[in-house]
Protein backbone atom coordinates (compact mmCIF):
# COMPACT_ATOMS: atom_id res chain seq x y z
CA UNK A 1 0.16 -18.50 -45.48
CA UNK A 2 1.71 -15.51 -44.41
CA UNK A 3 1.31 -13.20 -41.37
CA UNK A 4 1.62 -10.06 -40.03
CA UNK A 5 2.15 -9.24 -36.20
CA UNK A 6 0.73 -6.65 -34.01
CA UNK A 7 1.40 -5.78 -30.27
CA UNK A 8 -2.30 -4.28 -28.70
CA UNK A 9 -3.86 -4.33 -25.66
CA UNK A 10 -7.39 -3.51 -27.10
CA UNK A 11 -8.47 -1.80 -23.65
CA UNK A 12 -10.96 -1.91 -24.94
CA UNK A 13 -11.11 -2.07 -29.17
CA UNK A 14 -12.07 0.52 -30.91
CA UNK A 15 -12.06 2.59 -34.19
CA UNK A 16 -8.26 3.49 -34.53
CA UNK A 17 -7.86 -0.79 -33.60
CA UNK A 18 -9.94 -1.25 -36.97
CA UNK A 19 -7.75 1.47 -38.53
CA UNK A 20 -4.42 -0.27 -37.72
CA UNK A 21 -5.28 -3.66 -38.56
CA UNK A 22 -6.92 -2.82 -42.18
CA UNK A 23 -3.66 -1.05 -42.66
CA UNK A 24 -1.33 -3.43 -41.26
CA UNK A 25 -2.98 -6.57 -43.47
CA UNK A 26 -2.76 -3.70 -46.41
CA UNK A 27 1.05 -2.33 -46.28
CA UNK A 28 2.26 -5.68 -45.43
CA UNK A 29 0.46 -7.76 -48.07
CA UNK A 30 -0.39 -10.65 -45.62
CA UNK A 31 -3.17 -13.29 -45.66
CA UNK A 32 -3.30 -12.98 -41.40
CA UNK A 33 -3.27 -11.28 -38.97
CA UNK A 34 -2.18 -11.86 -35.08
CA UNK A 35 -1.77 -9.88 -32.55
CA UNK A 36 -0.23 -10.47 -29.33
CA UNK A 37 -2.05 -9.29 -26.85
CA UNK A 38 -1.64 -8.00 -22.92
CA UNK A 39 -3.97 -10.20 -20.45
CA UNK A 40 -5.74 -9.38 -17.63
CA UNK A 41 -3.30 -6.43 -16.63
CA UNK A 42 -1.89 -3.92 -19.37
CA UNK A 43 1.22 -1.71 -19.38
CA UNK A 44 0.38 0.84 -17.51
CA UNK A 45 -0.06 -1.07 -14.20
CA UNK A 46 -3.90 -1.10 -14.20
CA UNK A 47 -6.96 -4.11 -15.06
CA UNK A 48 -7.78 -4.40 -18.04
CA UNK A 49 -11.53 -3.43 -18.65
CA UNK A 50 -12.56 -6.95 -19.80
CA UNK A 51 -11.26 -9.87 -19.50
CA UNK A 52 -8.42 -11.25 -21.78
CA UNK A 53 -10.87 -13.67 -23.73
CA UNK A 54 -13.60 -11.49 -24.56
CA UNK A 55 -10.79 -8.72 -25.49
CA UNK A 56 -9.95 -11.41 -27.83
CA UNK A 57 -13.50 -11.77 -29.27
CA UNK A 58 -14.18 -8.28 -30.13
CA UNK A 59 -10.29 -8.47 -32.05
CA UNK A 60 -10.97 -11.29 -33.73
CA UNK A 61 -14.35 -10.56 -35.00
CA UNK A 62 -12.59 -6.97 -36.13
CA UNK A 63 -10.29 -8.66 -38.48
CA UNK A 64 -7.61 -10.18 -36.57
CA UNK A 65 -6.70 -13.71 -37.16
CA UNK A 66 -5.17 -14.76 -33.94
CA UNK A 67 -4.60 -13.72 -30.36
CA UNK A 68 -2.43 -14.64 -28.10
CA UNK A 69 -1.26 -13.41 -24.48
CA UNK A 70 1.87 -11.72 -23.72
CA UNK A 71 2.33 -13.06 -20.04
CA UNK A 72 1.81 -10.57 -17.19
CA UNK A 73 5.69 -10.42 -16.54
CA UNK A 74 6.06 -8.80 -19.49
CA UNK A 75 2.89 -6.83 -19.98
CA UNK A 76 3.28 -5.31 -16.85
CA UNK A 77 6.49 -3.81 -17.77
CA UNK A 78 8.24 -1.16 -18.38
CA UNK A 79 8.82 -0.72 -22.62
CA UNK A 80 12.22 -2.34 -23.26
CA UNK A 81 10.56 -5.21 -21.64
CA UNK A 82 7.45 -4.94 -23.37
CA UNK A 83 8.47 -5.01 -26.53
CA UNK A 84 10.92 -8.02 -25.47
CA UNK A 85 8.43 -10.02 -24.56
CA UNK A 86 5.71 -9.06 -27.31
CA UNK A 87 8.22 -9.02 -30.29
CA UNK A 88 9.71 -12.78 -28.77
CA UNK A 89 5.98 -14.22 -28.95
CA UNK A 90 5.37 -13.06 -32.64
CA UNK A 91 9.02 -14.23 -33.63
CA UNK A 92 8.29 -17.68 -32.25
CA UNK A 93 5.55 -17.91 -35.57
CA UNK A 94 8.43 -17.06 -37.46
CA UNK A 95 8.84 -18.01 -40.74
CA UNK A 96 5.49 -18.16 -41.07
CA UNK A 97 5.00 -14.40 -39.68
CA UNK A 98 7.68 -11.78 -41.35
CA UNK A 99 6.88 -8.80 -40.51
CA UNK A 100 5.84 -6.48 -37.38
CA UNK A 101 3.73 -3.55 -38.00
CA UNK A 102 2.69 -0.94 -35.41
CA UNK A 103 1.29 2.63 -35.38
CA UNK A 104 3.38 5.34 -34.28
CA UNK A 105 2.78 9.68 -33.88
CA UNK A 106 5.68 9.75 -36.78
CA UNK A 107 4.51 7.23 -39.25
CA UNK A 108 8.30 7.59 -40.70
CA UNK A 109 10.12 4.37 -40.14
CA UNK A 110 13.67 5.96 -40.79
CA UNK A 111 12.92 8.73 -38.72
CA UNK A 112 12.24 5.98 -36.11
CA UNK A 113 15.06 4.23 -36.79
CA UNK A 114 17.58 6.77 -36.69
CA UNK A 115 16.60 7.69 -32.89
CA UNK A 116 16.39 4.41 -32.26
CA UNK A 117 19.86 4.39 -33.02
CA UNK A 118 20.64 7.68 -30.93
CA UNK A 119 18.94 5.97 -28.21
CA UNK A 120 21.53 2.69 -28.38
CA UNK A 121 24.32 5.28 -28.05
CA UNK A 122 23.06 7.13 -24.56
CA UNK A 123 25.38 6.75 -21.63
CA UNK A 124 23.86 4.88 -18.47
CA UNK A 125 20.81 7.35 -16.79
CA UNK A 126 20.84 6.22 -13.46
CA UNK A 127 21.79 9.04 -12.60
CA UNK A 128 18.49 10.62 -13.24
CA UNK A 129 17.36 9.09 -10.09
CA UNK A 130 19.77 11.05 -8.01
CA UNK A 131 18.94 14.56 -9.67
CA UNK A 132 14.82 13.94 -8.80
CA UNK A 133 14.44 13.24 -12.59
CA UNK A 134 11.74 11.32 -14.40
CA UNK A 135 14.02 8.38 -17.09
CA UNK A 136 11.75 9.76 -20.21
CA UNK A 137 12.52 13.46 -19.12
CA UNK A 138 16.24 12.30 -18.55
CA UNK A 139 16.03 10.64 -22.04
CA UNK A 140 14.48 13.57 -23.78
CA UNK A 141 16.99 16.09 -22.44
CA UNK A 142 19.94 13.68 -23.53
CA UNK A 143 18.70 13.87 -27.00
CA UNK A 144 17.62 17.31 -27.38
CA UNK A 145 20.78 17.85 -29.81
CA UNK A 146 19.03 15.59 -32.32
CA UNK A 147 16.20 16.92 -32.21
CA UNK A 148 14.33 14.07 -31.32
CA UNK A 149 13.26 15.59 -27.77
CA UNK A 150 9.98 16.47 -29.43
CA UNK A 151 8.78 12.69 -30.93
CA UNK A 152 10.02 11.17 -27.41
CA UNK A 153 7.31 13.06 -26.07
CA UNK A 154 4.56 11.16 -27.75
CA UNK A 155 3.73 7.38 -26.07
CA UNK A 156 3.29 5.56 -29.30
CA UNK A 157 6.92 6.75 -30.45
CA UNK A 158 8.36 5.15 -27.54
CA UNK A 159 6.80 1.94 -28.05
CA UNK A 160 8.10 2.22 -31.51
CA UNK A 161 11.47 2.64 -30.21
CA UNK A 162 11.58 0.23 -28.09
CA UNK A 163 10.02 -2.53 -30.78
CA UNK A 164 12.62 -1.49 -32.86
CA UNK A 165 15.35 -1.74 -30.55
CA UNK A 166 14.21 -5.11 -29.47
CA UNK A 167 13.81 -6.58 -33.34
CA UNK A 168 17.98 -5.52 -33.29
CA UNK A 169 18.31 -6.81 -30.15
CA UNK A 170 16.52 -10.42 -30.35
CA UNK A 171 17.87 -10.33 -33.92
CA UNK A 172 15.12 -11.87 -34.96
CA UNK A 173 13.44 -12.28 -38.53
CA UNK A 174 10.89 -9.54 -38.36
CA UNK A 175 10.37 -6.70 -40.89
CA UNK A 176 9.10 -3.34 -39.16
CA UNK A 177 6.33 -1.56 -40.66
CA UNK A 178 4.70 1.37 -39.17
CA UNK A 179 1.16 3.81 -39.67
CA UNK A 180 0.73 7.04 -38.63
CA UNK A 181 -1.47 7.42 -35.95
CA UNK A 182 -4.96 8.68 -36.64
CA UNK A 183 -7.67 10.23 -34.41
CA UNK A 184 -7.29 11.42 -30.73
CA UNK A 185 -4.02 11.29 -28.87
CA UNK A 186 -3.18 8.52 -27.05
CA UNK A 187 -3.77 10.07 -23.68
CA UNK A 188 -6.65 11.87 -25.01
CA UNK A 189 -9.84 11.64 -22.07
CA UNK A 190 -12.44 13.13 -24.44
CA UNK A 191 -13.41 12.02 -27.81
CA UNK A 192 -12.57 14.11 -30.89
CA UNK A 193 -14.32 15.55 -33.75
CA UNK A 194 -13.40 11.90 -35.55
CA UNK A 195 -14.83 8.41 -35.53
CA UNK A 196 -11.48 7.56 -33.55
CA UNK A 197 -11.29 8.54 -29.55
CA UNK A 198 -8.23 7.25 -27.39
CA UNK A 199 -8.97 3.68 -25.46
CA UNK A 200 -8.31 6.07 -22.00
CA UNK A 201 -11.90 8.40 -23.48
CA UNK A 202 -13.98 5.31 -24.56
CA UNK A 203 -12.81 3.88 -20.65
CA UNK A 204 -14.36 7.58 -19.44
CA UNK A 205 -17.36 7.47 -21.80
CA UNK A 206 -18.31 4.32 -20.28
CA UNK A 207 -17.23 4.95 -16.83
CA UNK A 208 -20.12 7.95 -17.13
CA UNK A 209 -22.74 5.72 -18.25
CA UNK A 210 -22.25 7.62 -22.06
CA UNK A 211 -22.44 6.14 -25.57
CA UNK A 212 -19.71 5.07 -27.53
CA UNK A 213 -21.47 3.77 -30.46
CA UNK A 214 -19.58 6.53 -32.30
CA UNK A 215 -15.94 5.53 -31.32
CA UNK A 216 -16.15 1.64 -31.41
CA UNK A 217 -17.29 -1.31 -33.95
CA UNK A 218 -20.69 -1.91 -33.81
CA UNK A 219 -19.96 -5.65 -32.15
CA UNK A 220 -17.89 -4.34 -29.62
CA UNK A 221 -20.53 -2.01 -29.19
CA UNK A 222 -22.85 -4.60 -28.10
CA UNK A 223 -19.98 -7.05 -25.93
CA UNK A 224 -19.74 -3.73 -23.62
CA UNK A 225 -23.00 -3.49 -23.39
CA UNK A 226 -23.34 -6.77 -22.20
CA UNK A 227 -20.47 -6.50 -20.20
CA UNK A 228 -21.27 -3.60 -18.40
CA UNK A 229 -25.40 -4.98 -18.02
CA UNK A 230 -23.96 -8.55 -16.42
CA UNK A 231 -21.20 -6.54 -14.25
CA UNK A 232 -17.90 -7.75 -15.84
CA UNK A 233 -16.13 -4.67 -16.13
CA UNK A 234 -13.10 -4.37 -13.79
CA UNK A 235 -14.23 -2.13 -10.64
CA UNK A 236 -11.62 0.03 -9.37
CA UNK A 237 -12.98 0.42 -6.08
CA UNK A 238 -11.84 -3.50 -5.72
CA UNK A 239 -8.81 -2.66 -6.86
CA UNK A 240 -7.75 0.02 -4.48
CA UNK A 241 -8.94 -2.29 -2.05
CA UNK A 242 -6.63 -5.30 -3.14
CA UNK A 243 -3.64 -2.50 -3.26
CA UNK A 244 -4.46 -1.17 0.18
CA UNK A 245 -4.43 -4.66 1.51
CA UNK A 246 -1.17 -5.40 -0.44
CA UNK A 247 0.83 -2.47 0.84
CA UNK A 248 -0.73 -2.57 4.62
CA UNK A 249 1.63 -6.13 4.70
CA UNK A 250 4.69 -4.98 2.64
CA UNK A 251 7.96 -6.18 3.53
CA UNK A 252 10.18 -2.87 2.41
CA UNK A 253 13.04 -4.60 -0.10
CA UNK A 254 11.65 -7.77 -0.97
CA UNK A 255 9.13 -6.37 -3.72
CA UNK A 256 10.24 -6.21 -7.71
CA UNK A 257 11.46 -2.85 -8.49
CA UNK A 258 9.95 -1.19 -4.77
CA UNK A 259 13.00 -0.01 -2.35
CA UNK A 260 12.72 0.84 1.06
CA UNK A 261 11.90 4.58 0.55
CA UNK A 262 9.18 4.00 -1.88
CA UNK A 263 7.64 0.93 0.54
CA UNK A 264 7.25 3.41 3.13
CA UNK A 265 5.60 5.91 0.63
CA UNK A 266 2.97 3.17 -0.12
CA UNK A 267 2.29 1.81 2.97
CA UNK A 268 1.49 5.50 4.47
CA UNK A 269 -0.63 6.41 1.72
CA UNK A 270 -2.56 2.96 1.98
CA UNK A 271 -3.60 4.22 5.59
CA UNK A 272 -5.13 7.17 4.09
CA UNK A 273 -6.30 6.98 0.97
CA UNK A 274 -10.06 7.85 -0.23
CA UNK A 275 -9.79 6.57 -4.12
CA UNK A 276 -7.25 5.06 -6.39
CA UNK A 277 -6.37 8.46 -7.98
CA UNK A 278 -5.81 9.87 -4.28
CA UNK A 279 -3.44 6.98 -3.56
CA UNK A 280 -1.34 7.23 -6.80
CA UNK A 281 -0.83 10.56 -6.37
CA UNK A 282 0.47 10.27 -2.68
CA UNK A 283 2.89 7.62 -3.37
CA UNK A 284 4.28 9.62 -6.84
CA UNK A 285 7.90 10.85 -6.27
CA UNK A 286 8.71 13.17 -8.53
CA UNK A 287 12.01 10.83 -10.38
CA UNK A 288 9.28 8.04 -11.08
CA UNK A 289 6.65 8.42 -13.97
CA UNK A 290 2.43 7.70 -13.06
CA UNK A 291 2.74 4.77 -14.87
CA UNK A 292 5.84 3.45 -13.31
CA UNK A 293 4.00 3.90 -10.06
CA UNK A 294 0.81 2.63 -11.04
CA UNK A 295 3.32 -0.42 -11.60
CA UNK A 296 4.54 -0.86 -8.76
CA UNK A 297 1.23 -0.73 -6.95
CA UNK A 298 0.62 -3.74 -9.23
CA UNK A 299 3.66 -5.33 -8.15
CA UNK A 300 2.66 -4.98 -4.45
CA UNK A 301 -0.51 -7.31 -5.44
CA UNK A 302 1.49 -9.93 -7.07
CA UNK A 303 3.59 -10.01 -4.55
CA UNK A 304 6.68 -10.29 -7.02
CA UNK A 305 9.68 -11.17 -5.40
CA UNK A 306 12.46 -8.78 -5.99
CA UNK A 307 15.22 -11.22 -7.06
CA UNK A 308 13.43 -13.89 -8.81
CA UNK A 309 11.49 -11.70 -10.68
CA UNK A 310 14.29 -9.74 -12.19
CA UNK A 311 16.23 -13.22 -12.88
CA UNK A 312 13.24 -14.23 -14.40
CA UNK A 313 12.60 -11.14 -16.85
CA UNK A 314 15.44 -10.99 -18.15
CA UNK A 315 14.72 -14.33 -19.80
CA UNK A 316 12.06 -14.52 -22.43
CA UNK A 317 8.53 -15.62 -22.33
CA UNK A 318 8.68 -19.75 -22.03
CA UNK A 319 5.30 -20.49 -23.89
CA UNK A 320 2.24 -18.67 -25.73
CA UNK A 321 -1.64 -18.67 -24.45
CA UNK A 322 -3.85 -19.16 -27.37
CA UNK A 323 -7.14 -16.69 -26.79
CA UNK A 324 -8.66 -17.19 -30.33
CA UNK A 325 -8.82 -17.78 -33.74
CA UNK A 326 -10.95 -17.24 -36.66
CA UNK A 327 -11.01 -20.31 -39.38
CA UNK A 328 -8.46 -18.51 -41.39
CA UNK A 329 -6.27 -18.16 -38.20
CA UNK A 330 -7.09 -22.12 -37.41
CA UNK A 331 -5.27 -22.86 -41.02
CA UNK A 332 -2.08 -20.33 -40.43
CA UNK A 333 -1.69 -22.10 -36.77
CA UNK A 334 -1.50 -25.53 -38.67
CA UNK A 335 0.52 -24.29 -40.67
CA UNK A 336 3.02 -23.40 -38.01
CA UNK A 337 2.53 -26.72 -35.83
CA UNK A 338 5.73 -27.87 -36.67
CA UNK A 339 8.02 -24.89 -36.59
CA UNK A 340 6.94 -22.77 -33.91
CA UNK A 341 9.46 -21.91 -31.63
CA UNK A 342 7.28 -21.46 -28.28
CA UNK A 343 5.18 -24.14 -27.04
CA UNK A 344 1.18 -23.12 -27.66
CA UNK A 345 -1.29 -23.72 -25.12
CA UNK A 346 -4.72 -23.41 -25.17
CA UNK A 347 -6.43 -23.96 -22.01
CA UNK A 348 -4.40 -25.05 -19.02
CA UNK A 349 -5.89 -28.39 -18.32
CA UNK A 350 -3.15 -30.07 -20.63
CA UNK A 351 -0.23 -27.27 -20.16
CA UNK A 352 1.92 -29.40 -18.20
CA UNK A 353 1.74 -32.05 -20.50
CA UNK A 354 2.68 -29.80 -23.16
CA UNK A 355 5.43 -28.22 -21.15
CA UNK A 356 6.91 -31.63 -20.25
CA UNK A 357 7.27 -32.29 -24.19
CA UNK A 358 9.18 -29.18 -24.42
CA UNK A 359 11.32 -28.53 -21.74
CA UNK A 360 11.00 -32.01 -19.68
CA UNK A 361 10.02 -32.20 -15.99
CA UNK A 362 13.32 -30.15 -14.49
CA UNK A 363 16.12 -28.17 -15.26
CA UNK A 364 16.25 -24.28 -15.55
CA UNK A 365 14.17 -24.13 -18.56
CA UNK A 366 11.36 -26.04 -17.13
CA UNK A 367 11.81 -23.81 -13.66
CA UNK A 368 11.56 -20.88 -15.92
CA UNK A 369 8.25 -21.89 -17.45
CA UNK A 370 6.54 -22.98 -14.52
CA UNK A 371 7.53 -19.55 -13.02
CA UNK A 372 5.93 -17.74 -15.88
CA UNK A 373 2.68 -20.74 -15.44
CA UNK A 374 2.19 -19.95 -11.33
CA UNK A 375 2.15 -16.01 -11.97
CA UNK A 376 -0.06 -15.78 -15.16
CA UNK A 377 -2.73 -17.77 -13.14
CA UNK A 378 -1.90 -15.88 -9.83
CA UNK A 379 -2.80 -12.69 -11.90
CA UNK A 380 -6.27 -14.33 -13.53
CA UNK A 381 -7.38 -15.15 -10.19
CA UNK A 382 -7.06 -11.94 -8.84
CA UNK A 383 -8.45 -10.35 -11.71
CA UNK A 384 -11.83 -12.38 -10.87
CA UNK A 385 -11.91 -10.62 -7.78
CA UNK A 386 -12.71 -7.11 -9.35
CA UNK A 387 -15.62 -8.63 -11.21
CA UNK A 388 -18.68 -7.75 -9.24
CA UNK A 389 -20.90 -10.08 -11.47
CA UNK A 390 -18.68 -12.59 -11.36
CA UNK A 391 -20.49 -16.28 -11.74
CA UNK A 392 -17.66 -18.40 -13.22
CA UNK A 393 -17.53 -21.94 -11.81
CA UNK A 394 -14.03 -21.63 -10.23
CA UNK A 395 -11.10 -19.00 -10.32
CA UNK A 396 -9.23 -20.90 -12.04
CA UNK A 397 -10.54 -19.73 -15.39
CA UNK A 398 -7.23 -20.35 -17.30
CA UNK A 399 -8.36 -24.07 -17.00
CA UNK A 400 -11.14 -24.22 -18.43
CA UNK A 401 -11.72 -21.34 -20.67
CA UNK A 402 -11.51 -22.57 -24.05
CA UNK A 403 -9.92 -20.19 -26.82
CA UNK A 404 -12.29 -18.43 -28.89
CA UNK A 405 -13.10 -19.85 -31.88
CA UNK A 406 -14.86 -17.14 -34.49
């Protein structure tokens, strides 16, 4: 059986998801589809809406085949590291999955590829910190010459980029394929005059209590409702709450990514702030993007240790948390029992077990893993916390949470 990869966070799934995975199992010609996707905190520093597992039902009963998490190390990340750590976990199904396929503002994959290219060949822009300069403005300006200013401007792009530039980097066996984006913008907070809205409006519609029959599959449709009826969407009131708390303790230096300054920055706007968007916006310094600050607010939470964690990331994700599977996806993972690369876990009751097979009871590898292990469930325990309708029997939910099967 063969595959075809995507990299989502389904925050939540909607039209333009259906869109891209029709298209991807289309141009590519595969029998499956799986998609690795971001847990319980996404790219952009925030919560996810839902929780990783029913993210993973509304997917899979959309047409994908199988999910699986791309650890919070990685999810939480800038791109480069993003796309390391997504286009690692699809590679490990390798040869069984041959091909990578992801929407993009351009839809033209040479076009892509050649300022991927320009991209390898830009100096070192540290120096955009000095000058008060955001890295994508920095990066932009550097390319204006090429004329690919203009298609760095659009977030999709850059993910494309940097998928790109990891497939060359990883050399791994993965064939890109990309689709133009359809619909709303990316960033868009309103729906259009399509059946496709942006994630960010469908998070609006149903932050004001509106419909989004319109913008979503009609079974997603109905797991939000239920969702939002039994109190399981994320509240961001919790959230600021856990950041305040978070930066009223931090220890300027020790925090991944967070110098001295920019500790100081948080830890003054903690005292003050009313909301989460009043707080993001008094810690932003004008060389740091909103989501590179929403980040680090994140970072504060987890409590990341500065050294560690950049030893850490630098390596590659250790093992792969099944969420689901349809039937077809059941057959395509036997398929791949004895050739994946990563180690597969389901729940967590039996991971160290399955760890110990792999990478035995010490050594760096094994360090590396358990590393990866302690923060994913550090991060799902949290995220119970911002549940207000929370009932689960413990908070360790990786443990007993059993992979959807569709």
């Amino acid at each position: 059986m063969r595959a075809v990869g995507l990299i989502t966070e389904y925050n939540p799934f909607h039209n333009g998801h259906r869109y891209h995975v029709e298209q991807a199992r289309r141009c590519s010609g595969a029998e499956v589809v799986v998609a690795v996707m971001s847990g319980h905190f996404v790219q952009r520093g925030e919560p996810a809406l839902l929780d990783k597992w029913t993210r993973a039902q509304m997917a899979l009963r959309c047409g994908v085949d199988v999910v699986v998490e791309l650890p919070f190390a990685w999810a939480c990340n800038s791109a480069p590291h993003f796309a390391r750590g997504a286009v690692t976990a699809l590679a490990a199904f390798a040869p069984h999955l041959d091909c990578l396929c992801f929407g993009s503002e351009s839809g033209d994959l040479e076009q892509l590829r050649a300022v991927a290219q320009a991209v390898d060949r830009l100096p070192a822009a540290s120096g955009h910190l000095r000058c008060g300069c955001t890295f994508p403005r920095h990066r932009a300006t550097a390319l204006a010459l090429t004329g690919a200013d203009e298609l760095l401007r659009q977030p999709n792009n850059i993910l494309a980029l940097a998928y790109l530039r990891a497939i060359a980097e990883l050399a791994v066996p993965l064939r890109p394929l990309t689709i133009a984006r359809r619909g709303s913008a990316y960033h868009d907070t309103a729906p259009g005059d399509t059946a496709i809205a942006s994630a960010t409006a469908v998070r609006r519609l149903l932050a004001d209590a509106a419909s989004v029959a319109a913008y979503v599959p009609p079974v997603v449709c109905d797991l939000l409702h239920n969702a939002v009826a039994a109190g399981l969407l994320y509240d961001e009131t919790r959230w600021l709450r856990m950041i305040q708390q978070a930066c009223f303790t931090l220890a300027p230096g020790e925090l991944y990514q967070i110098d001295r300054g920019m500790a100081q920055r948080m830890q003054r706007a903690a005292f003050t702030a009313a909301s989460l968007e009043e707080l993001t916006v008094a810690v932003k310094a004008r060389q740091f993007t909103r989501t590179r600050i929403q980040r680090m607010l994140c970072y504060t939470v987890a409590a990341l240790d500065a050294r560690q964690t950049a030893a850490q990331v630098r390596q590659l994700p250790a093992y792969l948390h099944l969420l689901g599977t349809t039937a077809r996806g059941e057959a395509f993972l036997r398929c791949c029992r004895d050739d994946m690369a990563l180690p597969l876990v389901g729940n967590y009751s039996r991971v160290n077990a399955i760890l110990n097979r792999r990478y035995g009871k010490s050594g760096a590898a094994r360090h590396h893993a358990d590393w990866q292990l302690r923060l994913d469930d550090r991060m799902t325990r949290l995220y119970t916390l911002l549940l207000p309708g929370w009932q689960g029997k413990s908070r360790q939910w990786n443990y007993y949470r059993q992979p959807y099967r569709c």
